[in-house]
PDB file of N, CA and C in Angstrom:
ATOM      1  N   UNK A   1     -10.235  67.635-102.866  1.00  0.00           N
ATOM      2  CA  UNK A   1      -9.726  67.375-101.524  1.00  0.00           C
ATOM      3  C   UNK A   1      -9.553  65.873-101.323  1.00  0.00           C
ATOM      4  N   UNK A   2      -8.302  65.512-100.591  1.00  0.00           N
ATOM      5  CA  UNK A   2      -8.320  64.079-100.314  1.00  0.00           C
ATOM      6  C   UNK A   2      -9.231  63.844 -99.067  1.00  0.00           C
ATOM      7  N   UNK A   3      -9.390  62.184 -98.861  1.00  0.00           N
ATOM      8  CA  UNK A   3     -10.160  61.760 -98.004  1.00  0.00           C
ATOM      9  C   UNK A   3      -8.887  61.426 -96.494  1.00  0.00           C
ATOM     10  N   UNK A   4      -8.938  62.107 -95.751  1.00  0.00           N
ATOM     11  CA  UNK A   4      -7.668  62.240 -94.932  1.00  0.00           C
ATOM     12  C   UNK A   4      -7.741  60.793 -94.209  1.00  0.00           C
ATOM     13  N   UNK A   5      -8.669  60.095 -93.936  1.00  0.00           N
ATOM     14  CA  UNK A   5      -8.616  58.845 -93.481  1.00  0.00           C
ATOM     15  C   UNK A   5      -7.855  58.144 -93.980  1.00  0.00           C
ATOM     16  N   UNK A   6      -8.342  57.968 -95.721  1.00  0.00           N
ATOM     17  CA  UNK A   6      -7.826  57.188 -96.785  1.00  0.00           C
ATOM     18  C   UNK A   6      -6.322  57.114 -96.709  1.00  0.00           C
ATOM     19  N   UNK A   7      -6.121  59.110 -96.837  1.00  0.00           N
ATOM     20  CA  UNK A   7      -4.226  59.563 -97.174  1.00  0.00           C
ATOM     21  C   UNK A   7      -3.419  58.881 -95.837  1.00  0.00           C
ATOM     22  N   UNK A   8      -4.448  58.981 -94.055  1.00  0.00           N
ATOM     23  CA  UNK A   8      -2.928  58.662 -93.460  1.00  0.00           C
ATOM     24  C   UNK A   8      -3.089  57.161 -93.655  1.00  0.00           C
ATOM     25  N   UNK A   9      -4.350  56.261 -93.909  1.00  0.00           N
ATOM     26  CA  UNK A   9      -3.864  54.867 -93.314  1.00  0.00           C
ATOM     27  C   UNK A   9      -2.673  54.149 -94.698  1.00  0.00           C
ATOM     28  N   UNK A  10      -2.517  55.033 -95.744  1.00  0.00           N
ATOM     29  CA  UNK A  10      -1.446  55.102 -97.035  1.00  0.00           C
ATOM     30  C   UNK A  10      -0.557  55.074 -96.665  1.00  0.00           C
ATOM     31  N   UNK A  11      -0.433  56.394 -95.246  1.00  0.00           N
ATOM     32  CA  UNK A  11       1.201  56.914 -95.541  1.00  0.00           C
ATOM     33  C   UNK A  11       1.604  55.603 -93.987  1.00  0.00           C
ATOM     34  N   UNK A  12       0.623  55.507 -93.371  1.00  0.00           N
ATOM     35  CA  UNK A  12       0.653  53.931 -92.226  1.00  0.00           C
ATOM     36  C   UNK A  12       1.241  52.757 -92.866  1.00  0.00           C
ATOM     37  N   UNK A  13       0.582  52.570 -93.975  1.00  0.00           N
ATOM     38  CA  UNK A  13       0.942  51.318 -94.638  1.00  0.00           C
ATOM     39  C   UNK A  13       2.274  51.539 -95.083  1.00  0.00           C
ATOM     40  N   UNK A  14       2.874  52.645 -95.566  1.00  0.00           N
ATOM     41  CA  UNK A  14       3.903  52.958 -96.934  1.00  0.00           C
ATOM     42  C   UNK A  14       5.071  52.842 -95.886  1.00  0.00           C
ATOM     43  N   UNK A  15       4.810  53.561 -94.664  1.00  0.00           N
ATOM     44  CA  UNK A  15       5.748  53.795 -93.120  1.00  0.00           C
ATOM     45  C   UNK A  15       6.145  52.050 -93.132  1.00  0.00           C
ATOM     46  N   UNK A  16       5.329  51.575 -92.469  1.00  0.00           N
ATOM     47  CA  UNK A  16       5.236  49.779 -92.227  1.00  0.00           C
ATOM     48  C   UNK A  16       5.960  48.892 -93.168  1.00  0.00           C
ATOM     49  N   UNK A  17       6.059  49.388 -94.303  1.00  0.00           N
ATOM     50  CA  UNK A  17       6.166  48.113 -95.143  1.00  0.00           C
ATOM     51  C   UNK A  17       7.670  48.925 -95.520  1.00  0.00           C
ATOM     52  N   UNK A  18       7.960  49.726 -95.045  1.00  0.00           N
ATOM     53  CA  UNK A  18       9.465  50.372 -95.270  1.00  0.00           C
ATOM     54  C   UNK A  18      10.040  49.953 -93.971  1.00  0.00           C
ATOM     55  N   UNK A  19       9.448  49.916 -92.803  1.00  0.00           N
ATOM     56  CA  UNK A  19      10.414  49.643 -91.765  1.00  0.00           C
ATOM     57  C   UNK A  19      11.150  50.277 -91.033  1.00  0.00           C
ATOM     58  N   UNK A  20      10.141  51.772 -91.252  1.00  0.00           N
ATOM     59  CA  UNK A  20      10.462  52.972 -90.793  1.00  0.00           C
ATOM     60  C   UNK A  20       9.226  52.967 -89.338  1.00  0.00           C
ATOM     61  N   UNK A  21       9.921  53.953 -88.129  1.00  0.00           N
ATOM     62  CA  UNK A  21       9.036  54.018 -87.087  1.00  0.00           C
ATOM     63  C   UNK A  21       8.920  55.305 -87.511  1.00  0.00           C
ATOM     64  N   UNK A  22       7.212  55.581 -86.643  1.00  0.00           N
ATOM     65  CA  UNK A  22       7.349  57.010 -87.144  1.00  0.00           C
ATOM     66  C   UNK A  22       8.432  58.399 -86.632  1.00  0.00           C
ATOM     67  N   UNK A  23       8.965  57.915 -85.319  1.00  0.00           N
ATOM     68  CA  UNK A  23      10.187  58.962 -85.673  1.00  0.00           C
ATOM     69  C   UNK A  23      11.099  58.980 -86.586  1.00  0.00           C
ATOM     70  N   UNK A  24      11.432  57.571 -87.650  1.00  0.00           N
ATOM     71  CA  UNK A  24      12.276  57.666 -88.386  1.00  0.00           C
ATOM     72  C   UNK A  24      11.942  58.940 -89.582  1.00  0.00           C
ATOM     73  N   UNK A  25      10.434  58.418 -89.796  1.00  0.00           N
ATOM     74  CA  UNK A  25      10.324  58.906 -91.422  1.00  0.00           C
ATOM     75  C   UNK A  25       9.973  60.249 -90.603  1.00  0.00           C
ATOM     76  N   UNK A  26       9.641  60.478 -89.557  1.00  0.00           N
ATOM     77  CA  UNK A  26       9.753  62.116 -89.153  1.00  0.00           C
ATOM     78  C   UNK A  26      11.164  62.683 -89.151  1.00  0.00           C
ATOM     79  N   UNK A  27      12.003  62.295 -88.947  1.00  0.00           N
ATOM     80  CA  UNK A  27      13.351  62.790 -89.155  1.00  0.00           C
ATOM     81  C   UNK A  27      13.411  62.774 -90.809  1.00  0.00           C
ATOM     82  N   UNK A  28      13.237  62.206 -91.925  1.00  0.00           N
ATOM     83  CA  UNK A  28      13.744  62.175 -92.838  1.00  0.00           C
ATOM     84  C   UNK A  28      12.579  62.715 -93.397  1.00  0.00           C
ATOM     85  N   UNK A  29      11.483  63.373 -93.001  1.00  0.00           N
ATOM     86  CA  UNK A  29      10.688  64.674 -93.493  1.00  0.00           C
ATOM     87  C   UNK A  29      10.680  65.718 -93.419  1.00  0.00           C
ATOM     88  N   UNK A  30      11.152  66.168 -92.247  1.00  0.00           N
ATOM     89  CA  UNK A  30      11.361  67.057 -91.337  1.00  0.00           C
ATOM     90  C   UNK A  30      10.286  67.729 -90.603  1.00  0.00           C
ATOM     91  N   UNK A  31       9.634  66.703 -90.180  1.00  0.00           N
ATOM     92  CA  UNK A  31       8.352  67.215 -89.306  1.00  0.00           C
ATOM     93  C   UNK A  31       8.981  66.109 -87.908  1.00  0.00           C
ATOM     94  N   UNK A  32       7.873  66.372 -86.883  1.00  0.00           N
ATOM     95  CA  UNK A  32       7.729  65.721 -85.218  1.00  0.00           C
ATOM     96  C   UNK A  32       7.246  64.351 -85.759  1.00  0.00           C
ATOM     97  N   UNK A  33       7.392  63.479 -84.786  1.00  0.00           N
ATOM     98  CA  UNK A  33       7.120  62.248 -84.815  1.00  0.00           C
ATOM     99  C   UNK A  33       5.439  62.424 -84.430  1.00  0.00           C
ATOM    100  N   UNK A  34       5.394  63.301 -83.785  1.00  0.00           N
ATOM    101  CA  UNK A  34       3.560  63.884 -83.830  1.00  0.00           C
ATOM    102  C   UNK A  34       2.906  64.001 -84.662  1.00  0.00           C
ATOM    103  N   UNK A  35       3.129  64.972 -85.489  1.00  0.00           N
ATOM    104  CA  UNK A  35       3.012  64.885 -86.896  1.00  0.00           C
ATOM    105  C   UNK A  35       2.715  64.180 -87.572  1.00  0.00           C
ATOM    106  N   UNK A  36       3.522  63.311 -87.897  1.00  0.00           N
ATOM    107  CA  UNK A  36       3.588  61.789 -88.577  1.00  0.00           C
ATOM    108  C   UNK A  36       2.186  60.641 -87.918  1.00  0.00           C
ATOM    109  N   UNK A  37       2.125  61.079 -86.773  1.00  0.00           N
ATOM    110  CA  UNK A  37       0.905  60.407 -85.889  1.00  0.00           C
ATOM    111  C   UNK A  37      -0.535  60.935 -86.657  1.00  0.00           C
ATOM    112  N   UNK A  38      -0.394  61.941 -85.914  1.00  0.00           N
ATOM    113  CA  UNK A  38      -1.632  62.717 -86.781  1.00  0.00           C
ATOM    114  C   UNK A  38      -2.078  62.627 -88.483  1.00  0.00           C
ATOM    115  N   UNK A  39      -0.774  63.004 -89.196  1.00  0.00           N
ATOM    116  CA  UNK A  39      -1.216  62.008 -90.793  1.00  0.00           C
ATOM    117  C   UNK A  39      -2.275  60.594 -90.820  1.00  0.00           C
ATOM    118  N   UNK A  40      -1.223  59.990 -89.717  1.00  0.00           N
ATOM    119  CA  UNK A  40      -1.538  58.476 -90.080  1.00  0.00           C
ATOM    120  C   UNK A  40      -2.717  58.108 -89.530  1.00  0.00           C
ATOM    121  N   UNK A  41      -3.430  59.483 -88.705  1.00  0.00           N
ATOM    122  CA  UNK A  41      -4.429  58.889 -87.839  1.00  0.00           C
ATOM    123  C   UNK A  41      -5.683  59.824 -88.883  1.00  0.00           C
ATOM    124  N   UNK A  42      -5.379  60.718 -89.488  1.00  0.00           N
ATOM    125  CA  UNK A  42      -5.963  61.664 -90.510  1.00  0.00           C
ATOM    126  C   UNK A  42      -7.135  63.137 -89.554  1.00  0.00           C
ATOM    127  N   UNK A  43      -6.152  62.876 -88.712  1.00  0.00           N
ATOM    128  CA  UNK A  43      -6.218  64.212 -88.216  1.00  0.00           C
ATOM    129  C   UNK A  43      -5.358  65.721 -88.981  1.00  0.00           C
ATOM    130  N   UNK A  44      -4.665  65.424 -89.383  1.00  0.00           N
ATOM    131  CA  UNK A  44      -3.805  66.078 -90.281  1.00  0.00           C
ATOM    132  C   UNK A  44      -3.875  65.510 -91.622  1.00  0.00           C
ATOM    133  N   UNK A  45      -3.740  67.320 -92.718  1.00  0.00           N
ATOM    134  CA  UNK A  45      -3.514  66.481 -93.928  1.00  0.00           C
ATOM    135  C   UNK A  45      -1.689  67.133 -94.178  1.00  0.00           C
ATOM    136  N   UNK A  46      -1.272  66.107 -94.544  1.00  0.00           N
ATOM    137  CA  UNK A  46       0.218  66.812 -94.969  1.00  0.00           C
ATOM    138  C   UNK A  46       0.298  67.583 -96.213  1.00  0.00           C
ATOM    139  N   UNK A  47       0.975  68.702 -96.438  1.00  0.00           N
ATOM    140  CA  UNK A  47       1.289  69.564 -97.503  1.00  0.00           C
ATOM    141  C   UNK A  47       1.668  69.090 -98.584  1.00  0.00           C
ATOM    142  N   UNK A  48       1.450  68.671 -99.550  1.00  0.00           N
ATOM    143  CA  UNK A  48       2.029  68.327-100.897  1.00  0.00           C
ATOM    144  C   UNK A  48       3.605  68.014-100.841  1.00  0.00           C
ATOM    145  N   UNK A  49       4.231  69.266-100.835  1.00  0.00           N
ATOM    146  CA  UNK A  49       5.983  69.220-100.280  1.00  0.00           C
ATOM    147  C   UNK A  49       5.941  67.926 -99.350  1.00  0.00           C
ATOM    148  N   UNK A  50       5.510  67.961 -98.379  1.00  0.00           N
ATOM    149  CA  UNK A  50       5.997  66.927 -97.316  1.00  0.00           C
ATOM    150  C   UNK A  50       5.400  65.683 -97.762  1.00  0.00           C
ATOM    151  N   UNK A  51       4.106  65.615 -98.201  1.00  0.00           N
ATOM    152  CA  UNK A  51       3.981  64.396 -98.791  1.00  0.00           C
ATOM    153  C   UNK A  51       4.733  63.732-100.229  1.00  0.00           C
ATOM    154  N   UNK A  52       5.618  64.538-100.502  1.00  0.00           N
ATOM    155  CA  UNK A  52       6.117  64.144-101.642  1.00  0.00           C
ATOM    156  C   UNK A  52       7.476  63.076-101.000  1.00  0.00           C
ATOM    157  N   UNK A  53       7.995  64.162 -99.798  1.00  0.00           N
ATOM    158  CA  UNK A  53       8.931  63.545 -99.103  1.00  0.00           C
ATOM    159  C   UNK A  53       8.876  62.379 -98.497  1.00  0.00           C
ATOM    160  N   UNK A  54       7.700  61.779 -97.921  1.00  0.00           N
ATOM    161  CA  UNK A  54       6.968  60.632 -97.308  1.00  0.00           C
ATOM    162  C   UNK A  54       7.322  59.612 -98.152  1.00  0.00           C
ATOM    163  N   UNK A  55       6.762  59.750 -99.506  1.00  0.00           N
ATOM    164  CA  UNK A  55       6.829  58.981-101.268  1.00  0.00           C
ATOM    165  C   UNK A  55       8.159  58.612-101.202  1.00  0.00           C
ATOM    166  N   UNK A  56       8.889  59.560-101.430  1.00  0.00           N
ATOM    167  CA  UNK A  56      10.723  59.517-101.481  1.00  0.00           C
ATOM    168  C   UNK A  56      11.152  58.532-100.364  1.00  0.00           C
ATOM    169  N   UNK A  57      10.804  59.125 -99.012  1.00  0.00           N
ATOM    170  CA  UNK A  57      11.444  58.419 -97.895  1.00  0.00           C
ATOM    171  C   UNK A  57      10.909  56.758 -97.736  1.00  0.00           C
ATOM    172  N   UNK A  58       9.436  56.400 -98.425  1.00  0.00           N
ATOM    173  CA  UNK A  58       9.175  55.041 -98.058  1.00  0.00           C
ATOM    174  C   UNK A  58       9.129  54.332 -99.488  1.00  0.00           C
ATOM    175  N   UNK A  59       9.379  54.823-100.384  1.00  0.00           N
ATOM    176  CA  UNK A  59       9.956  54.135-101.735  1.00  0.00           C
ATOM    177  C   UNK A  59       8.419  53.951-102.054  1.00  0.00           C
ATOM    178  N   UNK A  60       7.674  55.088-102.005  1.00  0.00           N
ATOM    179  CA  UNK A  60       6.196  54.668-102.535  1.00  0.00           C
ATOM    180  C   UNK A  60       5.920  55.538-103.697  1.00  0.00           C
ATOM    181  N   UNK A  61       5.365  55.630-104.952  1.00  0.00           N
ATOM    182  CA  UNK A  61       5.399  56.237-105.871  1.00  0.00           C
ATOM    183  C   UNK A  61       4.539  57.315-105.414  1.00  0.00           C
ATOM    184  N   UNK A  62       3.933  58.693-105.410  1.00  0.00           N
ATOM    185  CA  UNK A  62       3.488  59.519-105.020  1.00  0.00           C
ATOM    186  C   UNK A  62       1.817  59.185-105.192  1.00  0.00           C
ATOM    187  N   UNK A  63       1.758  58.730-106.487  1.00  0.00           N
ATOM    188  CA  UNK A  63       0.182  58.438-106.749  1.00  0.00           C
ATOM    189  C   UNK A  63      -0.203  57.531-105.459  1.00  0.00           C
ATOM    190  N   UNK A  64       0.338  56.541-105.692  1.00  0.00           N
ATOM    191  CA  UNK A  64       0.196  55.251-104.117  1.00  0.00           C
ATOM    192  C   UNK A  64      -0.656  55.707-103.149  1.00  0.00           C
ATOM    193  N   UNK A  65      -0.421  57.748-102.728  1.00  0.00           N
ATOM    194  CA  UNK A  65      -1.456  57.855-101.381  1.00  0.00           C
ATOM    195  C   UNK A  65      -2.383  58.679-101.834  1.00  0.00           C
ATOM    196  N   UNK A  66      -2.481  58.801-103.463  1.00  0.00           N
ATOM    197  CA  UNK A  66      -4.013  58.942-103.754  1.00  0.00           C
ATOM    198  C   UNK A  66      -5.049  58.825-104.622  1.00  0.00           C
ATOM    199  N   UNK A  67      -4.778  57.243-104.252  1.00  0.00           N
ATOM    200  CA  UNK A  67      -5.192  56.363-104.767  1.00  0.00           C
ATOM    201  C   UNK A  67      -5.355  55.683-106.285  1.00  0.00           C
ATOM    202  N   UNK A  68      -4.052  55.829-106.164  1.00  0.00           N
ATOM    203  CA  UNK A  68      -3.979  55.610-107.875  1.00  0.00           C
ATOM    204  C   UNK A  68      -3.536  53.808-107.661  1.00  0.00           C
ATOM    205  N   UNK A  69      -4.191  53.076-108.072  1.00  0.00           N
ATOM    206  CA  UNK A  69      -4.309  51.848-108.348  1.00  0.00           C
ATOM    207  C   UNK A  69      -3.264  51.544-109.283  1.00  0.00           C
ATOM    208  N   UNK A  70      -3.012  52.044-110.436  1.00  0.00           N
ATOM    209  CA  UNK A  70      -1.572  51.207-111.208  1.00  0.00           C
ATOM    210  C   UNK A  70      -0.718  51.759-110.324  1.00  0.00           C
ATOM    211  N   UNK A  71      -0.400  52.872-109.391  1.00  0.00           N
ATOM    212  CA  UNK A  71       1.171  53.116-108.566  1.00  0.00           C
ATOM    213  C   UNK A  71       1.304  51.997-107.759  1.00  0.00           C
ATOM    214  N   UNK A  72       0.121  51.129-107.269  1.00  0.00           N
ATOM    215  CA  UNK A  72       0.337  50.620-105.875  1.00  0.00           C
ATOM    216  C   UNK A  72       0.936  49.674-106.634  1.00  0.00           C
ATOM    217  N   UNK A  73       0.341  48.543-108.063  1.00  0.00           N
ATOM    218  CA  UNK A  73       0.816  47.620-108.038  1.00  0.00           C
ATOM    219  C   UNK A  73       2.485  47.826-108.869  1.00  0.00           C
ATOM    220  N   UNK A  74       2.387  48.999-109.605  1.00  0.00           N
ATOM    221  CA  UNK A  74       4.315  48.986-109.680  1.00  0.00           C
ATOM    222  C   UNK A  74       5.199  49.024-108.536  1.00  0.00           C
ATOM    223  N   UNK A  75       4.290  49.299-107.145  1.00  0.00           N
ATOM    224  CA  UNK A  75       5.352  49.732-106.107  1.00  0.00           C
ATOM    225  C   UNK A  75       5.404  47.787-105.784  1.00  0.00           C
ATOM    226  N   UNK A  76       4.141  47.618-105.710  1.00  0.00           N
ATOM    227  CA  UNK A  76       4.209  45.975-105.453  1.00  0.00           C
ATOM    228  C   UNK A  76       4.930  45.043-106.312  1.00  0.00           C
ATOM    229  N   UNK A  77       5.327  45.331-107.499  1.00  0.00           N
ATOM    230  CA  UNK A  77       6.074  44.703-108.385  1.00  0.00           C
ATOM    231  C   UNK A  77       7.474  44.999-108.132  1.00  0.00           C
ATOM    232  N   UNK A  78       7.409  46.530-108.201  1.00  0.00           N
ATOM    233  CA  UNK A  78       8.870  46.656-107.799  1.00  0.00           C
ATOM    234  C   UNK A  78       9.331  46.049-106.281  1.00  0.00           C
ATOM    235  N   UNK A  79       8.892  46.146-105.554  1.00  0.00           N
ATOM    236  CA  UNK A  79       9.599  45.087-104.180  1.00  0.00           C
ATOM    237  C   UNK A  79       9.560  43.938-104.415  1.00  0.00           C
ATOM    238  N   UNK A  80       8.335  42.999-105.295  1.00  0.00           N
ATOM    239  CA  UNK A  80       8.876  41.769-105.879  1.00  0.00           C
ATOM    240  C   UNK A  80      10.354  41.689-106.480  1.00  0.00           C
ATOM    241  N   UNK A  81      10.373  42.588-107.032  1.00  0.00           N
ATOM    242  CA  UNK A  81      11.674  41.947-108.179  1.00  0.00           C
ATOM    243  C   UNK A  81      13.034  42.463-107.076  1.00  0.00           C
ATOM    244  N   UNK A  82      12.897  43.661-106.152  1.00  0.00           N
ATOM    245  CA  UNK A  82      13.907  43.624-105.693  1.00  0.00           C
ATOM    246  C   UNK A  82      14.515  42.634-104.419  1.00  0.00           C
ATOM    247  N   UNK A  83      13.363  41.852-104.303  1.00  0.00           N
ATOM    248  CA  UNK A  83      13.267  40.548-103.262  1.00  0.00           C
ATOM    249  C   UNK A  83      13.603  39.552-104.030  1.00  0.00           C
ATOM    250  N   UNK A  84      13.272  39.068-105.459  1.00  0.00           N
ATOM    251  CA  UNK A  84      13.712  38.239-106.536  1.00  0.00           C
ATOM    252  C   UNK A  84      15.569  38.383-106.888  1.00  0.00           C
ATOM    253  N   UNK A  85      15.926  40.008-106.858  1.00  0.00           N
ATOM    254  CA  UNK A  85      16.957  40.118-107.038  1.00  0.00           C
ATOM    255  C   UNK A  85      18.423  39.604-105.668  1.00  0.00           C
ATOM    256  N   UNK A  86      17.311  40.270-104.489  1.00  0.00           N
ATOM    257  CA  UNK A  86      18.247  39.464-103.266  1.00  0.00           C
ATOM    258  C   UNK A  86      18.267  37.978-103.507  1.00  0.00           C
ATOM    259  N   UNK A  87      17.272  37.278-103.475  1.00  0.00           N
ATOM    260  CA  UNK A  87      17.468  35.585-104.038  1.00  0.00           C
ATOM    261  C   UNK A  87      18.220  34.952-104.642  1.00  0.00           C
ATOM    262  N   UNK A  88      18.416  35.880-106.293  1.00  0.00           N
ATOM    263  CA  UNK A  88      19.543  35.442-106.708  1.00  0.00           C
ATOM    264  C   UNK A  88      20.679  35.852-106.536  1.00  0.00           C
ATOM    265  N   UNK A  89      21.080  36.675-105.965  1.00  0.00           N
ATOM    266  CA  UNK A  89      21.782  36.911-105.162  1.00  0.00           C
ATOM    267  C   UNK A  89      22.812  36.066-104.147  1.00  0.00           C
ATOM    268  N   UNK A  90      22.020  35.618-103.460  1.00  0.00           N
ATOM    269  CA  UNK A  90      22.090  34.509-102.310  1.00  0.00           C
ATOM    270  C   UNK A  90      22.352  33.520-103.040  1.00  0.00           C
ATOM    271  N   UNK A  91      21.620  33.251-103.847  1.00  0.00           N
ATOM    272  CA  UNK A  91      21.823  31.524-104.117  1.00  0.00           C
ATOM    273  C   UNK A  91      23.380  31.819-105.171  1.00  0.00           C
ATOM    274  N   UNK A  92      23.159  32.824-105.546  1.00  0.00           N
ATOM    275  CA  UNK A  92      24.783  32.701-106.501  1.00  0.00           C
ATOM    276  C   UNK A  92      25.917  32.954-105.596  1.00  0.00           C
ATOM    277  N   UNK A  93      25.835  33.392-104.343  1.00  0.00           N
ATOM    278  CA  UNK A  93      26.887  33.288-103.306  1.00  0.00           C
ATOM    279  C   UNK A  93      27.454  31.642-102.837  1.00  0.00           C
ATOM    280  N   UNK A  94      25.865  30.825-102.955  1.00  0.00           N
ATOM    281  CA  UNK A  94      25.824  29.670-101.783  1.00  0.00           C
ATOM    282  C   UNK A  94      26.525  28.858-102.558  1.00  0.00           C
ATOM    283  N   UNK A  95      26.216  28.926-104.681  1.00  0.00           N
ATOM    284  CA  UNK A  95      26.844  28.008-105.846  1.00  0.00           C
ATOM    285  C   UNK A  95      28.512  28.264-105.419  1.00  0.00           C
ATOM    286  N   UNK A  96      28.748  29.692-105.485  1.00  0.00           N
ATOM    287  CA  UNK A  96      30.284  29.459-105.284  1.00  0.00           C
ATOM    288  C   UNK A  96      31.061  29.690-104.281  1.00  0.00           C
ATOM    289  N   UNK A  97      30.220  28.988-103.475  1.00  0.00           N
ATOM    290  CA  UNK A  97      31.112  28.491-101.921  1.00  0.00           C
ATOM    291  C   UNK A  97      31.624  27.180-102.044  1.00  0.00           C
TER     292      UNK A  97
END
């Protein structure tokens, strides 16, 4: 059994750092924005299915909400590099202006 505290303040963090409110990622789960409350408050545990969807919808690897320590830091690497990739990005716009 997960520790439901642990799983919602995961799927809190995973919500946050995507930039999703919780009615968003409730629309793109298909649960209530209630719902999504209750996870995050760990009054609720979400179903496997729906937590898979959570993973999908906030670009978090599935292990990430339980507690798998190498998912968090590939998810943390991977938003490095895709923040590295906007950079160069930018700066190769600003060279050929």
């Amino acid at each position: 059994m997960i520790d439901q505290t642990y799983l919602g303040q995961r799927i809190f963090q995973a919500r946050a750092r995507s930039g999703l409110s919780q009615k968003e990622l409730a629309e793109s789960v298909g649960v209530s924005d209630k719902t999504v409350s209750a996870y995050e408050v760990g009054r609720v545990e979400p179903p496997l299915h729906v937590l898979a969807k959570i993973s999908e919808a906030t670009e978090h690897p599935f292990g990430y909400f339980l507690g798998d320590i190498e998912s968090t830091i590939e998810t943390r690497l991977q938003k490095i590099t895709e923040e590295l990739d906007e950079i160069r990005d930018l700066l190769s716009k600003k060279q050929s202006e």
